[in-house]
N, C-alpha and C. Protein backbone atom coordinates (compact mmCIF):
# COMPACT_ATOMS: atom_id res chain seq x y z
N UNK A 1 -8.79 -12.01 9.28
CA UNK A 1 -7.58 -12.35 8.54
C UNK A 1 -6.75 -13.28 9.42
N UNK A 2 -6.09 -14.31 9.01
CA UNK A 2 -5.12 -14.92 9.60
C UNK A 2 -4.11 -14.39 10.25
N UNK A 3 -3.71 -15.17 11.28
CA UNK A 3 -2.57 -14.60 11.75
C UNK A 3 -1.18 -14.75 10.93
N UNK A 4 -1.68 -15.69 9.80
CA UNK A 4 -0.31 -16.09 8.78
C UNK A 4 0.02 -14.96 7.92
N UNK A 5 -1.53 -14.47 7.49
CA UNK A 5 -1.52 -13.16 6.54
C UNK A 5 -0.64 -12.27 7.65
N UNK A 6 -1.14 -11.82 8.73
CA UNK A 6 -1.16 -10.56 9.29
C UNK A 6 0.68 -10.49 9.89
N UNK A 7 1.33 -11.65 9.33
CA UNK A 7 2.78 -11.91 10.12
C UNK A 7 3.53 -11.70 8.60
N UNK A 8 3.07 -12.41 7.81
CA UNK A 8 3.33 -12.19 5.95
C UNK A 8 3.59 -10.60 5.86
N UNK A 9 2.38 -9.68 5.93
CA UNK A 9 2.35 -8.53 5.65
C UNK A 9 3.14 -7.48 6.84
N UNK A 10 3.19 -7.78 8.19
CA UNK A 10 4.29 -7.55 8.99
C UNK A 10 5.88 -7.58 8.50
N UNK A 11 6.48 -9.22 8.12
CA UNK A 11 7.13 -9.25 7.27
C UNK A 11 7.84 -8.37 6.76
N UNK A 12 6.63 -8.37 5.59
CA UNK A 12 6.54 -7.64 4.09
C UNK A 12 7.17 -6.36 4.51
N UNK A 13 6.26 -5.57 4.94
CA UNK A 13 6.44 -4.09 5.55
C UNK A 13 7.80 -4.10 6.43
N UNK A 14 8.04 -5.00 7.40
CA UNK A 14 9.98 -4.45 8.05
C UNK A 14 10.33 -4.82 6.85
N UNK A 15 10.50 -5.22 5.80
CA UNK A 15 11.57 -5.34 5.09
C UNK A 15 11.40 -4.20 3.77
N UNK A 16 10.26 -4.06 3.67
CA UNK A 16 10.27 -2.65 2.50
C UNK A 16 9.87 -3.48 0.80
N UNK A 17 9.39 -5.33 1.30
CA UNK A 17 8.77 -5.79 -0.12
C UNK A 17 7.83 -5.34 -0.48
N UNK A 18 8.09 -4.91 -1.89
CA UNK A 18 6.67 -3.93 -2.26
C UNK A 18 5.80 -5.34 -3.23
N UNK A 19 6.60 -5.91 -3.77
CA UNK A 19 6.43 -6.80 -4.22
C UNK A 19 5.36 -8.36 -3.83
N UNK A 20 6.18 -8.14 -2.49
CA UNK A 20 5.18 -9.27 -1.49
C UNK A 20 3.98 -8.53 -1.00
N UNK A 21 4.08 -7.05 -0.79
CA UNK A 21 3.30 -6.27 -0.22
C UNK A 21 1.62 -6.09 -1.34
N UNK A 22 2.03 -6.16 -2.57
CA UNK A 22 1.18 -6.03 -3.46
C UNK A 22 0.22 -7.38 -3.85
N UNK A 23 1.49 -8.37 -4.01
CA UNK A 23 0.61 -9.75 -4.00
C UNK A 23 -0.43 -10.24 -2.37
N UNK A 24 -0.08 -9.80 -1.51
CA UNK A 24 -0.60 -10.11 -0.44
C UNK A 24 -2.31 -8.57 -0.53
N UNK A 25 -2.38 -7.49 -1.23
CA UNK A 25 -2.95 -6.67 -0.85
C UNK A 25 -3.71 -6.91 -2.13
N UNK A 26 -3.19 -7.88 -3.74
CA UNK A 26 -4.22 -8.68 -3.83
C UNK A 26 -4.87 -9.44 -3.74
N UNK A 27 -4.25 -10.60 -3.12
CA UNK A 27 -5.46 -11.71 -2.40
C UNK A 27 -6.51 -11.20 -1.32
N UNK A 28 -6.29 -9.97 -1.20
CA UNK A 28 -7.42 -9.12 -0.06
C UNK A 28 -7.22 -8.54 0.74
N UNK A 29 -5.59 -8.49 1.05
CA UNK A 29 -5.02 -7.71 2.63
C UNK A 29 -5.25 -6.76 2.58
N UNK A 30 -6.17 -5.89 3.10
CA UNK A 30 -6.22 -4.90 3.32
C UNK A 30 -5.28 -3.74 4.17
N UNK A 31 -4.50 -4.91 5.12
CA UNK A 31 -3.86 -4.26 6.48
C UNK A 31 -2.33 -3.92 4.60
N UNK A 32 -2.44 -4.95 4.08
CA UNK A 32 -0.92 -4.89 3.11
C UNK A 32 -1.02 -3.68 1.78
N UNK A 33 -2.41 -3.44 1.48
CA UNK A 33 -2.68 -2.32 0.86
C UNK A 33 -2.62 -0.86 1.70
N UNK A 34 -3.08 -0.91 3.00
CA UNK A 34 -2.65 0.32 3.69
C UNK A 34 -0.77 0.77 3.73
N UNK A 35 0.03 -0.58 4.34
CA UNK A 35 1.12 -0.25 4.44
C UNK A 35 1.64 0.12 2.74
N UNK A 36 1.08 -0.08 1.75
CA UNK A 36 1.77 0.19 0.09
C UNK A 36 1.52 1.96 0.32
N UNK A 37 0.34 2.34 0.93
CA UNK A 37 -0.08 3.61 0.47
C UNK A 37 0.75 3.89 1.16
N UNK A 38 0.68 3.62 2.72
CA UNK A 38 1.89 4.58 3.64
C UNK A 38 3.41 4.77 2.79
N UNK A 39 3.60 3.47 2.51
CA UNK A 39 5.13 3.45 2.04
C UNK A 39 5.10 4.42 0.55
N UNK A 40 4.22 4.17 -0.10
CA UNK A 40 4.46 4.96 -1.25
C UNK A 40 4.26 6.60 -1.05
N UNK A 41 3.53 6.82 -0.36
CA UNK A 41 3.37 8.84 0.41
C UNK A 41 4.81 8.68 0.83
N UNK A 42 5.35 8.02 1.43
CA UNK A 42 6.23 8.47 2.07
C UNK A 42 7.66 9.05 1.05
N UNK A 43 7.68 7.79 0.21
CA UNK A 43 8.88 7.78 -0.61
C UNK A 43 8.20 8.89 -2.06
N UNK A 44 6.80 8.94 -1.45
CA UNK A 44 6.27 10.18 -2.61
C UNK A 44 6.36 9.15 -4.19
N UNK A 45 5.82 8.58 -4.38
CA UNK A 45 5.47 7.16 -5.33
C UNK A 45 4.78 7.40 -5.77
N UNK A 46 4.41 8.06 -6.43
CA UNK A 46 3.56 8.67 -7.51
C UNK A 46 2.23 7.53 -8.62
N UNK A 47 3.50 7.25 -8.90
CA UNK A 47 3.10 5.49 -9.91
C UNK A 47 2.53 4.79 -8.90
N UNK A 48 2.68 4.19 -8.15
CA UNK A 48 1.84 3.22 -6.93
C UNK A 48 0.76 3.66 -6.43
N UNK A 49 0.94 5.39 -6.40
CA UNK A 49 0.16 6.02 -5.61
C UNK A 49 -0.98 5.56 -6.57
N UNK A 50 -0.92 6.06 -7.67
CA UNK A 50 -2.05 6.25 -9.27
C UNK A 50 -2.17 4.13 -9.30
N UNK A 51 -1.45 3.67 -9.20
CA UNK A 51 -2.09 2.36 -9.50
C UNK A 51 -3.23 2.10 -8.51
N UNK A 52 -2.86 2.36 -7.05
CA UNK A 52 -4.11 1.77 -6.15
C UNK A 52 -5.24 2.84 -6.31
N UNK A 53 -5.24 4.28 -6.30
CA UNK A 53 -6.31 4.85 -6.40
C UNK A 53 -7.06 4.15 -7.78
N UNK A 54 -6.24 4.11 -8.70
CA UNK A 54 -6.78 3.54 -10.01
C UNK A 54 -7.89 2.26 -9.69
N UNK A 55 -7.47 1.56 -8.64
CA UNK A 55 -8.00 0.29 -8.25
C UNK A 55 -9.07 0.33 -6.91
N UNK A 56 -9.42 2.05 -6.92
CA UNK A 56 -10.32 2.00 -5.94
C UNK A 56 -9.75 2.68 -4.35
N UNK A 57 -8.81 2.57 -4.16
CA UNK A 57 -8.10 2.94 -3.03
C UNK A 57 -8.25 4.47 -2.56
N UNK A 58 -8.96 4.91 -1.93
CA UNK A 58 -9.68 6.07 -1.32
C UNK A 58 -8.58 6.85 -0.63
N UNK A 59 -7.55 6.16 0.11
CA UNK A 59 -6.64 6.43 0.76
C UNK A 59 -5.55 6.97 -0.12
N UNK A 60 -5.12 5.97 -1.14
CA UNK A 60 -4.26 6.35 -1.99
C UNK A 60 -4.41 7.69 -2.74
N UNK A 61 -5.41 7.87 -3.25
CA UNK A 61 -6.34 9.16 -3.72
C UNK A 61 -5.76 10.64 -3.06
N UNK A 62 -6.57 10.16 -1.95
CA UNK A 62 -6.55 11.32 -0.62
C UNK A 62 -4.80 11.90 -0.83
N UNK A 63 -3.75 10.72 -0.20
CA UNK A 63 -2.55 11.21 -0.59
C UNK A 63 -1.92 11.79 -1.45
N UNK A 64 -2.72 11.21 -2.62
CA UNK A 64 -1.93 11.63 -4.71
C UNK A 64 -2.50 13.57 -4.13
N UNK A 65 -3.78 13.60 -3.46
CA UNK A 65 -4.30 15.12 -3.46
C UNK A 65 -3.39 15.69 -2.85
N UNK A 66 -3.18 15.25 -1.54
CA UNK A 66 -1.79 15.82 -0.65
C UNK A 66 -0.56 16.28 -1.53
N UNK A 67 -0.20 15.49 -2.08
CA UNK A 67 1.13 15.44 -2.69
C UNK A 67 1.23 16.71 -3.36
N UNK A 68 0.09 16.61 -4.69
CA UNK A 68 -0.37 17.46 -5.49
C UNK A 68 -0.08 18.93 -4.70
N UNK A 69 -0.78 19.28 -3.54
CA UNK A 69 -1.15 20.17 -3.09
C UNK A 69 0.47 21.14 -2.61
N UNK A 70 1.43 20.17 -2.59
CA UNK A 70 2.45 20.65 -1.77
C UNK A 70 3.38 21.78 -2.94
């Protein structure tokens, strides 16, 4: 990945764009799809959580189970 991506999605994440965070984690960022899952477990995001697992996201999944579980 570029260092342009990897400063974009740095960015993205100090500032809390979920927005930039999503368009960047679809052109392929992977590092920008991890920080959506973190940020969304955290704030407990239910909807975000269910969109990326929806889209494959293993991680996202794992968390929606966590959540569930509590």
């Amino acid at each position: 990945m570029s260092d342009s991506i990897d400063q974009q999605v740095e960015d993205a994440a100090g500032s809390g764009d979920l927005d930039a965070l999503r368009r960047l984690a679809a052109a392929g960022s992977s590092d920008a799809e991890d920080v959506l899952v973190e940020l969304a477990g955290e704030r407990g995001d239910l909807d975000e959580l269910r969109r990326l697992a929806d889209g494959g996201n293993t991680d996202a999944a794992d968390v929606l189970e966590e959540l569930a579980e509590e």
